[in-house]
N, C-alpha and C. Protein backbone atom coordinates (compact mmCIF):
# COMPACT_ATOMS: atom_id res chain seq x y z
N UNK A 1 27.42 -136.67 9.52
CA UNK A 1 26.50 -137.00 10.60
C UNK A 1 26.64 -138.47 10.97
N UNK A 2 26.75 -138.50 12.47
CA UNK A 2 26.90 -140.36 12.56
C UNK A 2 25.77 -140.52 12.62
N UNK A 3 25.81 -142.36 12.06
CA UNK A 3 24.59 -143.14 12.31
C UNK A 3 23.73 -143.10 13.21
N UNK A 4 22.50 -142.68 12.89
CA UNK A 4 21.67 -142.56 14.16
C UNK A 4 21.41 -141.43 14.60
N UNK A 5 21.99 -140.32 14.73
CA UNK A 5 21.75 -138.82 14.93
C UNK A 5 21.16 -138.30 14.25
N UNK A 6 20.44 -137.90 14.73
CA UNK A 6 18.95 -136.64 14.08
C UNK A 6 19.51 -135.79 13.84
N UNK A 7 19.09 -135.47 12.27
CA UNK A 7 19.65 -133.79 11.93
C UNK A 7 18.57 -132.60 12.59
N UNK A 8 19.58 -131.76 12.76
CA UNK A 8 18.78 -130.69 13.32
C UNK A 8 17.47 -130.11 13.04
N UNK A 9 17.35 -130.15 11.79
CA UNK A 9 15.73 -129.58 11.50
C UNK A 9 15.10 -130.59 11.63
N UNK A 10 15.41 -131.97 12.03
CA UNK A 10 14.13 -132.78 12.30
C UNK A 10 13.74 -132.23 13.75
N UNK A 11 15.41 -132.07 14.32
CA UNK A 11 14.80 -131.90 15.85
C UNK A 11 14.01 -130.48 16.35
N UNK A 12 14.18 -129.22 15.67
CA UNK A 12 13.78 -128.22 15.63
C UNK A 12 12.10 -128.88 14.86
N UNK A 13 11.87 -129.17 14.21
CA UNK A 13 10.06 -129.84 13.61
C UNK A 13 9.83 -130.64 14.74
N UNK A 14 10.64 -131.60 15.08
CA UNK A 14 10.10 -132.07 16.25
C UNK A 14 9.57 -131.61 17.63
N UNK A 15 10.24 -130.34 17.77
CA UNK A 15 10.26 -129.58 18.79
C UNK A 15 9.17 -128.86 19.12
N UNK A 16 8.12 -128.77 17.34
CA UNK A 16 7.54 -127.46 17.08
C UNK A 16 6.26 -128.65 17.29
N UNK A 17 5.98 -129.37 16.93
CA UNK A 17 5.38 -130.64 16.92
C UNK A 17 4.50 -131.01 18.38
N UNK A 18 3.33 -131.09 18.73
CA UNK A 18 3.04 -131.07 19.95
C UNK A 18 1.87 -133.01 20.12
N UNK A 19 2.38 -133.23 21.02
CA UNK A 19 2.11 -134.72 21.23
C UNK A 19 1.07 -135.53 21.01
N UNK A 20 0.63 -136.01 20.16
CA UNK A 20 -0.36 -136.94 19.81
C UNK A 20 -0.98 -136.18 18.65
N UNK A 21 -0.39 -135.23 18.05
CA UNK A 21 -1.25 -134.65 16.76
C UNK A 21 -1.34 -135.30 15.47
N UNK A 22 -2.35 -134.90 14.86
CA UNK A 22 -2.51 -135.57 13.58
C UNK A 22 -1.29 -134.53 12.56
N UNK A 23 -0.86 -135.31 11.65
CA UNK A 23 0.17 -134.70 11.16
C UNK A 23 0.53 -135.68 9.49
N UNK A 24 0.32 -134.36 8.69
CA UNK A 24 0.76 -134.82 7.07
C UNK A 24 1.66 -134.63 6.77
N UNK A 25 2.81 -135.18 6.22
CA UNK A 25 3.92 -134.92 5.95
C UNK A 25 4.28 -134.97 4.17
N UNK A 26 4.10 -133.76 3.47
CA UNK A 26 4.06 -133.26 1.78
C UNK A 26 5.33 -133.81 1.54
N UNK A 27 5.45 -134.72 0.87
CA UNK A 27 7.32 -134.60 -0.16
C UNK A 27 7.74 -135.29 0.98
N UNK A 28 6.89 -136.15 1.95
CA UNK A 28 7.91 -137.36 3.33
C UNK A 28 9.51 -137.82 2.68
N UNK A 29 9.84 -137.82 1.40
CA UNK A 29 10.44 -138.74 1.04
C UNK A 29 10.76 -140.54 1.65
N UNK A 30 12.04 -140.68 2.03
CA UNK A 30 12.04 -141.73 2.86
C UNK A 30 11.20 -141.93 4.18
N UNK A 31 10.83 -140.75 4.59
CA UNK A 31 9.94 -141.23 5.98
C UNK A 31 10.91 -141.03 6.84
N UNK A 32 11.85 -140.37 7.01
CA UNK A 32 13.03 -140.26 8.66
C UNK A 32 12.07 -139.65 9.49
N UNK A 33 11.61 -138.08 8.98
CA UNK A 33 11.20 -137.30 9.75
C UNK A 33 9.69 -137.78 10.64
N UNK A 34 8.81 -138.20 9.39
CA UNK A 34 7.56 -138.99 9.71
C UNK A 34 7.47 -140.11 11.02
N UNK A 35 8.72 -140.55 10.35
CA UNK A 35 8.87 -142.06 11.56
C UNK A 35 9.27 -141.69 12.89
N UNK A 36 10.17 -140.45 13.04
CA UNK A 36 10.47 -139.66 14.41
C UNK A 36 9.42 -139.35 14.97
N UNK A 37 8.83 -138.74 14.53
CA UNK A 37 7.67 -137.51 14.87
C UNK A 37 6.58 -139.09 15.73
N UNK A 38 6.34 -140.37 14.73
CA UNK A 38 5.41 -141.07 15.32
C UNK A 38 6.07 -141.77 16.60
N UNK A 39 7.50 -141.99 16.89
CA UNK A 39 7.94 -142.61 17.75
C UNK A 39 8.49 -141.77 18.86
N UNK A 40 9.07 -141.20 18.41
CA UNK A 40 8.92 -139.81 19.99
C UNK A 40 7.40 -138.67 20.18
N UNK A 41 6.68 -138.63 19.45
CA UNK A 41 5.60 -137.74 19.67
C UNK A 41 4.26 -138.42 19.62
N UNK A 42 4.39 -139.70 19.37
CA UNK A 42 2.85 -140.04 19.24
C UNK A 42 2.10 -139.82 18.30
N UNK A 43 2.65 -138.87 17.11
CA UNK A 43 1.75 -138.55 16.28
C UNK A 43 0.31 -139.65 15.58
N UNK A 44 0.15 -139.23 14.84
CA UNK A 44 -1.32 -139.87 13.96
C UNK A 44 -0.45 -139.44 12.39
N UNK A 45 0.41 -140.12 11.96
CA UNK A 45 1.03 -139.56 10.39
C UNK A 45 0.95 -140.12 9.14
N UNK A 46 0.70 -138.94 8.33
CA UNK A 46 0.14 -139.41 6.93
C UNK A 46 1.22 -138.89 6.56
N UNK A 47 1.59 -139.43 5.01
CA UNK A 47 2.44 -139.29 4.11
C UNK A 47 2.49 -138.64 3.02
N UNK A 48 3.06 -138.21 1.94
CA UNK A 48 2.06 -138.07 0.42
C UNK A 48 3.60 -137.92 -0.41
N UNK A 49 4.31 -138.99 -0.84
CA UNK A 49 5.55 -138.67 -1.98
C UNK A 49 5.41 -139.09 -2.93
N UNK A 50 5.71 -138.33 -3.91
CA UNK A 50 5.79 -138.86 -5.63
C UNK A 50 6.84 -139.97 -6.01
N UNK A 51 8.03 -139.77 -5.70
CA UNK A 51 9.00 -141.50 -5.39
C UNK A 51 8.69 -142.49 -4.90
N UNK A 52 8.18 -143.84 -5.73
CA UNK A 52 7.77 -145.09 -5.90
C UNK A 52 8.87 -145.59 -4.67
N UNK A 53 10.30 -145.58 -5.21
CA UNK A 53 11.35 -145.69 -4.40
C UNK A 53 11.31 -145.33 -2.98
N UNK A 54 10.89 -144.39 -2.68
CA UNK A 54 10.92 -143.48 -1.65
C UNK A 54 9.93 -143.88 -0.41
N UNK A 55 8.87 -144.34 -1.29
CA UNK A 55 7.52 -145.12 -0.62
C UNK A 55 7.71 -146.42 -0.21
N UNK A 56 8.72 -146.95 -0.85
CA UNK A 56 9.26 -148.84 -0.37
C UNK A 56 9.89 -148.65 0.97
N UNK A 57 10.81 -147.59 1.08
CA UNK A 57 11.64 -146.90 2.08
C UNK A 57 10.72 -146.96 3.19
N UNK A 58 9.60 -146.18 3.49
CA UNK A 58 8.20 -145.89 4.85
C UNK A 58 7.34 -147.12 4.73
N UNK A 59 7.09 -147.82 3.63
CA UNK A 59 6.45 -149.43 4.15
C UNK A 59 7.19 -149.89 5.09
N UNK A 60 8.37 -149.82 4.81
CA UNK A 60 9.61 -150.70 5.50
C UNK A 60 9.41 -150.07 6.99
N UNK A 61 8.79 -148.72 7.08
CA UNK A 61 9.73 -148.62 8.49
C UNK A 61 8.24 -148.63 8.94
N UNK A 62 6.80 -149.13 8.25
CA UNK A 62 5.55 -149.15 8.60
C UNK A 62 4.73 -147.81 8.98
N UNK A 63 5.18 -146.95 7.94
CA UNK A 63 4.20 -145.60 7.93
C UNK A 63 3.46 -145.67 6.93
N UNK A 64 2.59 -144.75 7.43
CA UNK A 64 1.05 -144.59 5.96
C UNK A 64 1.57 -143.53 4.68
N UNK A 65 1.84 -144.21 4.43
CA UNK A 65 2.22 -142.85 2.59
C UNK A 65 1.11 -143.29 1.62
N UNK A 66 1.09 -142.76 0.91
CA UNK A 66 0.57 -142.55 0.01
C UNK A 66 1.11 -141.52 -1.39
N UNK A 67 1.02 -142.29 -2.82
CA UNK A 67 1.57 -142.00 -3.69
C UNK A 67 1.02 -140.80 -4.16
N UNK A 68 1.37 -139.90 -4.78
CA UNK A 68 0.98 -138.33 -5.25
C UNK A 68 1.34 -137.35 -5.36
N UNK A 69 1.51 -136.56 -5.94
CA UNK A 69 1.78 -135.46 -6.81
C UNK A 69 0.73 -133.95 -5.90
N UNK A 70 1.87 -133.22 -4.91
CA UNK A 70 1.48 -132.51 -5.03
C UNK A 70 1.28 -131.34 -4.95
N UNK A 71 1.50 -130.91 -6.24
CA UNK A 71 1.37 -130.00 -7.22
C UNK A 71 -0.25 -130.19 -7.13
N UNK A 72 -1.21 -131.30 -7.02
CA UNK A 72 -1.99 -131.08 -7.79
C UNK A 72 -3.25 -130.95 -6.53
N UNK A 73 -2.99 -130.52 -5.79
CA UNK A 73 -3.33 -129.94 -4.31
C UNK A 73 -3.97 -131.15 -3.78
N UNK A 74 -4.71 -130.87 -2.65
CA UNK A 74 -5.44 -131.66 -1.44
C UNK A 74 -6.30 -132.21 -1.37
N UNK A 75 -7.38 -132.00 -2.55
CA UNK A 75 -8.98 -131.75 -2.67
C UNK A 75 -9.10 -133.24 -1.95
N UNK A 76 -8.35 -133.94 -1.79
CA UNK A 76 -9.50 -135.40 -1.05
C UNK A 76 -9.16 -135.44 0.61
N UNK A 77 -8.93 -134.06 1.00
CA UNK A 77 -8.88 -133.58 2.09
C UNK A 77 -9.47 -132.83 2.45
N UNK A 78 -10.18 -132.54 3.62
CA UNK A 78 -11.29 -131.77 3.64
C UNK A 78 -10.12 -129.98 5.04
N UNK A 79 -10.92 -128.97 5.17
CA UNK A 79 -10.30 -127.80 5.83
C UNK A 79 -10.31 -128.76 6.77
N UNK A 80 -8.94 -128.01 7.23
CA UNK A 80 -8.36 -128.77 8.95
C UNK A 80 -8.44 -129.89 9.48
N UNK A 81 -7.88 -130.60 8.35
CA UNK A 81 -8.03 -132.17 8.59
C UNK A 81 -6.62 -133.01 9.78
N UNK A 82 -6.25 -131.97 9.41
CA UNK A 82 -4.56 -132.23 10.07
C UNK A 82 -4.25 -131.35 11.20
N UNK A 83 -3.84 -131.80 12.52
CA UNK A 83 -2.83 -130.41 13.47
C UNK A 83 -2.12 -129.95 12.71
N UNK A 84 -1.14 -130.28 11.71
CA UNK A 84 0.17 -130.36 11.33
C UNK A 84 0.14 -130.68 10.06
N UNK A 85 0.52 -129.38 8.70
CA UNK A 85 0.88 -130.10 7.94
C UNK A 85 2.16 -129.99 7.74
N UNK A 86 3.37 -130.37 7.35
CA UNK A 86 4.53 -130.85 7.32
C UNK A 86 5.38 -130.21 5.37
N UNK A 87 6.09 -129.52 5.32
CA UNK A 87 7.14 -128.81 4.01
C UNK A 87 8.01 -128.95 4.55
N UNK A 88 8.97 -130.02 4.76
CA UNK A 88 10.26 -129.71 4.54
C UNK A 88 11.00 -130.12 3.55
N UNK A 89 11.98 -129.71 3.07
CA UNK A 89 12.87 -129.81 2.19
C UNK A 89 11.93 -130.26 1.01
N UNK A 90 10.70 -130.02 0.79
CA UNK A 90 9.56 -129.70 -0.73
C UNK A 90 9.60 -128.76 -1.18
N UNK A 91 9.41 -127.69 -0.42
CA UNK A 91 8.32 -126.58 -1.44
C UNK A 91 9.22 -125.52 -2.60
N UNK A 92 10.41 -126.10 -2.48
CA UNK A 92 11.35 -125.71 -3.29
C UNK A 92 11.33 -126.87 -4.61
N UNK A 93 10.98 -127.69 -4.19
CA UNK A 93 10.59 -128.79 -5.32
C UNK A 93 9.52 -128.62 -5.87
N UNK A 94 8.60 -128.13 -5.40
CA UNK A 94 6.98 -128.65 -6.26
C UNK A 94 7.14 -127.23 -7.19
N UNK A 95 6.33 -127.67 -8.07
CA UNK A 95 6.11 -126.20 -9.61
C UNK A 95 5.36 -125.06 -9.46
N UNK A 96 4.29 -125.36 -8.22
CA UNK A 96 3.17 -124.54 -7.75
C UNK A 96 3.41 -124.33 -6.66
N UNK A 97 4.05 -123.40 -5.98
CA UNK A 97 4.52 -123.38 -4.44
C UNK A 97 2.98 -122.63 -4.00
N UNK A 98 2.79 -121.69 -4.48
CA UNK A 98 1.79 -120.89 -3.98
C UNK A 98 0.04 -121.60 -3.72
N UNK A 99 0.37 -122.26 -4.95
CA UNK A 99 -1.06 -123.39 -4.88
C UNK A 99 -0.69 -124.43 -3.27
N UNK A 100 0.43 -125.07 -3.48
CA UNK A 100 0.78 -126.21 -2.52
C UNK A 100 0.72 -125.59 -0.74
N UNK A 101 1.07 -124.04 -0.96
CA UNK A 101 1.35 -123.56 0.48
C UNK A 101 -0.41 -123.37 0.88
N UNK A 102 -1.11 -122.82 -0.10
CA UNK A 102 -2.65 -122.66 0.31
C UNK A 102 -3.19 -123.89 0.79
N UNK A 103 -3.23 -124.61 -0.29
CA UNK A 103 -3.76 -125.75 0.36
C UNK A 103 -3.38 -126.74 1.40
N UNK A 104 -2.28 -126.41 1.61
CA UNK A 104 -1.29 -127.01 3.48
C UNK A 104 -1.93 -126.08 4.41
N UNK A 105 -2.47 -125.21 3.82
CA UNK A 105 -2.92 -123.89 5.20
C UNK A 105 -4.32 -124.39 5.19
N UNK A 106 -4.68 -124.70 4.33
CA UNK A 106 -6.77 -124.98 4.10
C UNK A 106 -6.64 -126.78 5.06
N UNK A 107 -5.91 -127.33 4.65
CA UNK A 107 -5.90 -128.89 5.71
C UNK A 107 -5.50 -128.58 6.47
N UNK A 108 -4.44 -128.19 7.33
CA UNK A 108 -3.60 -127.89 8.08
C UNK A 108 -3.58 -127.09 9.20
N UNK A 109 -3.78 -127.29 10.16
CA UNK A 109 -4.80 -126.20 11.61
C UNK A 109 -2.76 -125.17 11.56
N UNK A 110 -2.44 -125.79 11.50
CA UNK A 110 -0.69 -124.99 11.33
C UNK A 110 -0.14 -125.60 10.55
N UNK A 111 1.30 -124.81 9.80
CA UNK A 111 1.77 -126.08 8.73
C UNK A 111 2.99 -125.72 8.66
N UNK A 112 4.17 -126.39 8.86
CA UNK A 112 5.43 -126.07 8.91
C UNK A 112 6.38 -125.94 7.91
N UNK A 113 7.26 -125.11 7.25
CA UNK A 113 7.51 -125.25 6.48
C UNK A 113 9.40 -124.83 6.32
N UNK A 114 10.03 -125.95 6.05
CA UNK A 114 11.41 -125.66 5.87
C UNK A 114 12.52 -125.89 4.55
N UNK A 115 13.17 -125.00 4.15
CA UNK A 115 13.67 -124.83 2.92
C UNK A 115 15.10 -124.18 3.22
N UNK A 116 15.82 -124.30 2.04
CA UNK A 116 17.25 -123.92 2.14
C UNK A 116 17.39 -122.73 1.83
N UNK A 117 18.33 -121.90 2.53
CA UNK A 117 18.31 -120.42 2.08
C UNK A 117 19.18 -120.00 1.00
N UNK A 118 18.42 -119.54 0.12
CA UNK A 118 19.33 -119.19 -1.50
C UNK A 118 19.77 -117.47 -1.38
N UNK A 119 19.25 -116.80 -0.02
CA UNK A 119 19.94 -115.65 0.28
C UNK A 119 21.56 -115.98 1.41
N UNK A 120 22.12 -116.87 1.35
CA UNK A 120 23.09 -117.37 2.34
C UNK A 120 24.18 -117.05 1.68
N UNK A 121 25.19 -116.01 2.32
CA UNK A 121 26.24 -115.26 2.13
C UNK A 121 27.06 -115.87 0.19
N UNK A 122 27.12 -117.48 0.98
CA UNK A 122 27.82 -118.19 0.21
C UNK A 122 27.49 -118.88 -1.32
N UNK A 123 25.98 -118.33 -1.00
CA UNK A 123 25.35 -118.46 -2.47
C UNK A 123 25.66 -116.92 -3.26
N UNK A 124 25.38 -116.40 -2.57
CA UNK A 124 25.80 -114.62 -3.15
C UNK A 124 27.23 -114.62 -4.01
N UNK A 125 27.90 -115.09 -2.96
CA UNK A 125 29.83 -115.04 -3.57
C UNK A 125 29.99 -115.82 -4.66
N UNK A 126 28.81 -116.74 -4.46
CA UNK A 126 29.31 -118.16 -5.79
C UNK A 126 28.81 -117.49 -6.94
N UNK A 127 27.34 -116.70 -6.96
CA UNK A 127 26.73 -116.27 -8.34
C UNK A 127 27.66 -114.77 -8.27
N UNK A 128 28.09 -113.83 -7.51
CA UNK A 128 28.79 -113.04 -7.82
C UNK A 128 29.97 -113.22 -8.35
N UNK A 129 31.09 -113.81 -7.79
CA UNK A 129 32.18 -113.85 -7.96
C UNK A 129 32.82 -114.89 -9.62
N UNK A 130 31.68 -116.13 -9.03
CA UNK A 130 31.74 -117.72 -10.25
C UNK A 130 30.76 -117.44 -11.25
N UNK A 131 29.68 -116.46 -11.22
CA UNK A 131 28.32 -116.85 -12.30
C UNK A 131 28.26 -117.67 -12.39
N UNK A 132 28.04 -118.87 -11.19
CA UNK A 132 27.26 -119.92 -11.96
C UNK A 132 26.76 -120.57 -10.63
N UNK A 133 25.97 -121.20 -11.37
CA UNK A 133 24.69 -121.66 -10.09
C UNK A 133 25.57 -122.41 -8.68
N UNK A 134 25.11 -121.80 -7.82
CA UNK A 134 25.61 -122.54 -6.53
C UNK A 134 25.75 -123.65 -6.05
N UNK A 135 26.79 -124.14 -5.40
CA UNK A 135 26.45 -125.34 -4.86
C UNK A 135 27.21 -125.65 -3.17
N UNK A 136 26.01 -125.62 -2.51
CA UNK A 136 26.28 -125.29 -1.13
C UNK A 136 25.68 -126.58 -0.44
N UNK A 137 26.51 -127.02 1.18
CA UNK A 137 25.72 -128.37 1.64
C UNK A 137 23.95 -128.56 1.83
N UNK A 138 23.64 -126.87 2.11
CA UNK A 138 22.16 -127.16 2.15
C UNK A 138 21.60 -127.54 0.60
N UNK A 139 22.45 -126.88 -0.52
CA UNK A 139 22.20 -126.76 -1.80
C UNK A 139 23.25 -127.37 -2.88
N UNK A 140 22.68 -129.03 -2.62
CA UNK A 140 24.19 -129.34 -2.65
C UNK A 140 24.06 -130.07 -4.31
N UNK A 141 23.34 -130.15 -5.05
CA UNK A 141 23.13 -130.39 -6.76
C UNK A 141 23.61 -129.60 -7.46
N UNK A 142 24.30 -130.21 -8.48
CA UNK A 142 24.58 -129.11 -9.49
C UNK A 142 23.36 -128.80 -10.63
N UNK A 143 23.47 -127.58 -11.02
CA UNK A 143 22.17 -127.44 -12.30
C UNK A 143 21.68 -128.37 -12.88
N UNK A 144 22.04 -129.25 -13.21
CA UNK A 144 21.91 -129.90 -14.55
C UNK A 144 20.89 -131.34 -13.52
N UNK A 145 20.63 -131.09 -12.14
CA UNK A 145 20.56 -132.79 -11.66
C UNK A 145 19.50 -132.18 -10.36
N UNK A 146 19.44 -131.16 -10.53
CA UNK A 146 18.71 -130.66 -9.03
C UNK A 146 17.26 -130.91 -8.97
N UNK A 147 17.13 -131.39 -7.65
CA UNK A 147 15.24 -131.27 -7.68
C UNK A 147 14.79 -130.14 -7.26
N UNK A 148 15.52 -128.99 -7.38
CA UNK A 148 14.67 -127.92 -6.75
C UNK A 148 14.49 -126.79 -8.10
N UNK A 149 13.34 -127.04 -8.10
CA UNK A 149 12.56 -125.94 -9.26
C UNK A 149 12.55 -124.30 -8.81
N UNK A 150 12.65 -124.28 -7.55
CA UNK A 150 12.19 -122.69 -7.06
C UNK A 150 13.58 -122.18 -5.78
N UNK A 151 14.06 -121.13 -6.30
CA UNK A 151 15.01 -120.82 -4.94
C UNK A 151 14.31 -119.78 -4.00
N UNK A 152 14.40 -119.77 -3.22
CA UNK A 152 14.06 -119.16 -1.83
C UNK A 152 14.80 -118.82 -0.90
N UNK A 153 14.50 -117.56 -0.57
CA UNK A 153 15.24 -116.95 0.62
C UNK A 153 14.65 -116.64 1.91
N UNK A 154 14.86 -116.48 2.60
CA UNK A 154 14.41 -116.20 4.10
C UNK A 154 13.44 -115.06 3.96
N UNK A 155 14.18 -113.99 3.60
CA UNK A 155 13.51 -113.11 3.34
C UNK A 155 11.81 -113.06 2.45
N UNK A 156 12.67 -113.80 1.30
CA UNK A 156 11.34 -113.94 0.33
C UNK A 156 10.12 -115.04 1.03
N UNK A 157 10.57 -115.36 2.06
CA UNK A 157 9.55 -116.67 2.23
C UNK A 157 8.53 -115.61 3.27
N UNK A 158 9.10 -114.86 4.29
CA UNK A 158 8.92 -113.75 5.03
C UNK A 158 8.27 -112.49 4.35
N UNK A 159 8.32 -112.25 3.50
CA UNK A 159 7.88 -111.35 2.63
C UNK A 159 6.39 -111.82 1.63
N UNK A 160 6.84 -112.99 1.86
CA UNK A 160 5.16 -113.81 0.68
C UNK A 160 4.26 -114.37 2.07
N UNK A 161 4.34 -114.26 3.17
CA UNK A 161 3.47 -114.68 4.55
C UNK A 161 2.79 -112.48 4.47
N UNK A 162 3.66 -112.37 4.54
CA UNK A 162 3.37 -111.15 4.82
C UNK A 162 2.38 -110.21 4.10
N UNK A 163 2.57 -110.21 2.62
CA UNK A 163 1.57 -109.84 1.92
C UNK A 163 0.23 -110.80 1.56
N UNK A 164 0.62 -111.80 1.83
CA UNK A 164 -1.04 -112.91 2.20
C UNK A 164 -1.47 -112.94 3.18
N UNK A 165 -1.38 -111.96 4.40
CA UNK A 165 -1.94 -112.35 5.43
C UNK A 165 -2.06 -113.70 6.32
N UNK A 166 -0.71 -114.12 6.29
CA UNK A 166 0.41 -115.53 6.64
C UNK A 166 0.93 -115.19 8.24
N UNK A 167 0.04 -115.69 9.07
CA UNK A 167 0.91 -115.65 10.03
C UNK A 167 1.71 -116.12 10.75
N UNK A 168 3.28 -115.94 11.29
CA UNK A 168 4.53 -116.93 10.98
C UNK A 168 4.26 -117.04 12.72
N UNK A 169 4.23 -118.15 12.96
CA UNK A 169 3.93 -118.27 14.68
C UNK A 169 5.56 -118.63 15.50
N UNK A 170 5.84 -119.36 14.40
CA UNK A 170 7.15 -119.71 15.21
C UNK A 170 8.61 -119.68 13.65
N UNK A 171 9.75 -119.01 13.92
CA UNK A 171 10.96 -119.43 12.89
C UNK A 171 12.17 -119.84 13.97
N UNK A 172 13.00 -120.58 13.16
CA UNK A 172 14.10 -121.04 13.76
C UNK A 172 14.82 -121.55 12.27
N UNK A 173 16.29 -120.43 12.83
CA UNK A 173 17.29 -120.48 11.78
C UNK A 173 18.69 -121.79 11.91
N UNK A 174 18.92 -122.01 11.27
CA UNK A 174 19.70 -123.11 10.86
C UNK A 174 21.08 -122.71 10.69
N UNK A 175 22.18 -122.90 10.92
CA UNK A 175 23.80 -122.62 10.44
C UNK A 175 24.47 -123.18 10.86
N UNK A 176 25.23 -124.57 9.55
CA UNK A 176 25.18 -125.62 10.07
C UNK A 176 24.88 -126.55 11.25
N UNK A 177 25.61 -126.58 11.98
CA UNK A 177 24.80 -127.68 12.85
C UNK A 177 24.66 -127.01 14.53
N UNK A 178 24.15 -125.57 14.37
CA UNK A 178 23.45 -124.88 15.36
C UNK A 178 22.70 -124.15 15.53
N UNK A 179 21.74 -123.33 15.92
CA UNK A 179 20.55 -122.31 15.42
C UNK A 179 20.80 -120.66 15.57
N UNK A 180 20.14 -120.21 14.75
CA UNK A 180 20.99 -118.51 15.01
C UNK A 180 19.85 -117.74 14.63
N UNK A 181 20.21 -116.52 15.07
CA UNK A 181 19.24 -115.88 15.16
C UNK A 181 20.10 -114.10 14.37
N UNK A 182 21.32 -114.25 14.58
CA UNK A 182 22.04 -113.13 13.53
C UNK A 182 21.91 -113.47 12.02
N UNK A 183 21.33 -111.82 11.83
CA UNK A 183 21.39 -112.03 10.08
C UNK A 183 20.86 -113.54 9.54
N UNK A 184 19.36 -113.70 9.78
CA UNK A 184 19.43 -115.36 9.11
C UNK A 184 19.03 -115.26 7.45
N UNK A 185 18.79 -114.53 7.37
CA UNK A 185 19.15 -114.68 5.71
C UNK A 185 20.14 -114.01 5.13
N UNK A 186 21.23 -113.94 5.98
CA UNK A 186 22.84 -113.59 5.34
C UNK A 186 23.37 -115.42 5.66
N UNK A 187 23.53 -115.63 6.80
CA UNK A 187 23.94 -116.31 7.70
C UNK A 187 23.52 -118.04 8.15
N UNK A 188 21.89 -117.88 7.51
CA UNK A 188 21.32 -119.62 8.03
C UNK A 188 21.49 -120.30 6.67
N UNK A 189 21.73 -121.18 6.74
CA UNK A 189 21.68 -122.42 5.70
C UNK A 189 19.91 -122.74 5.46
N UNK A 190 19.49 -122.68 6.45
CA UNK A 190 17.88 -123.22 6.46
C UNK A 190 16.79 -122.49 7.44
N UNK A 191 15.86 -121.95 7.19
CA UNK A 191 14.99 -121.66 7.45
C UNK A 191 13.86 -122.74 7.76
N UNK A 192 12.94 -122.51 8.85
CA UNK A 192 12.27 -123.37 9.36
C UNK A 192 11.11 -122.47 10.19
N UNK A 193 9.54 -122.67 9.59
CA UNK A 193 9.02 -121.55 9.83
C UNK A 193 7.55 -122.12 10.19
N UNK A 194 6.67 -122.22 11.14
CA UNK A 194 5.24 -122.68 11.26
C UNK A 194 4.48 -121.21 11.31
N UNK A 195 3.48 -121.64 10.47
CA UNK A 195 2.58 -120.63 9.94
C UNK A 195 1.10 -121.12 10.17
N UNK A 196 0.17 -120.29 10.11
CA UNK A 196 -1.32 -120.61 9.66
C UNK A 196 -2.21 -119.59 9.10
N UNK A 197 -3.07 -119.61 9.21
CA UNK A 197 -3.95 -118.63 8.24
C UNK A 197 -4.44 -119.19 6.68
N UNK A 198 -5.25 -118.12 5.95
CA UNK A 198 -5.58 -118.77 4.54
C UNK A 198 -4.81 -117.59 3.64
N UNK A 199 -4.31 -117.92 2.82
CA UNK A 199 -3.68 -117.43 1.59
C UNK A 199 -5.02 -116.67 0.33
């Protein structure tokens, strides 16, 4: 990617993103996406990453973060505190997905949520063919170094909205650097999905 070019799922969140909303962003890390969202959309954006490191990164570019863990939910947030709450490239990280997705839906008037697809052709061939854990550009760590605690598939993410009474308002599939709509959990690298409702 050259310098300066927005990766696609910022611009697809950005897209989904509607102008001047209040908006939390779970697992911000560096703040790219955060800092877009406030300079092309106007937003109102809050932060929340567990990397000390990560948080020096969004002082710098003058966003609101705030340090935290969470796993250990929202409670100093009150229901629907936010237009927007913001999962990308987290909820495959945190230990409690199911706790973390409720409580993004209880703050969160909608809450977006994007993750790498561990049903993608090329993860299949690697654990079929190699037995051994994948390593793909969306999924690009080896075992031993990865921050992602939980794999997820398109399907499965589609399938856990579904039996909670999750309703998916908007998806948009990812494959590499264009959007698709064939087979996206054979076929997308990333899933990208705004939801609301209570869990």
């Amino acid at each position: 990617m050259a310098h300066g070019e927005i990766r696609l799922d910022h611009k697809v969140i950005l897209g989904m993103v509607t102008e001047g909303a209040s908006v939390l962003d779970l697992g911000c890390g560096e703040g790219e996406l955060l800092n877009l969202l406030e300079k092309e959309k106007k937003v109102t954006g809050q932060g929340i990453e567990f990397s000390e490191q990560a948080i020096y990164s969004c002082v710098e570019k003058g966003l609101s973060v705030y340090h935290g863990d969470i796993d250990t939910g929202l409670s100093e947030y009150g229901d629907g505190s936010f237009d927007y709450v913001i999962l990308n490239e987290s909820l495959q990280q945190v230990w409690k997905p199911g706790i973390v997705l409720n409580e993004a839906l209880r703050v969160g008037r909608k809450v977006i949520v994007g993750f790498p697809n561990f049903g993608h052709y090329s993860v299949r061939l690697q654990v079929f063919f190699g037995g051994r854990t994948p390593v793909t550009p969306s999924l690009p760590f080896m075992w031993y170094d990865t921050p992602n605690v939980h794999f997820i598939s398109i399907s499965d993410f589609e399938e856990y909205c579904k039996t909670r009474g999750v309703s998916v308002l908007d998806s948009v599939f990812i494959k590499k650097d264009r959007v698709t709509r064939i087979l996206p959990n054979l076929f997308a690298d990333i899933g990208i999905f705004m939801i609301s409702g209570k869990i």
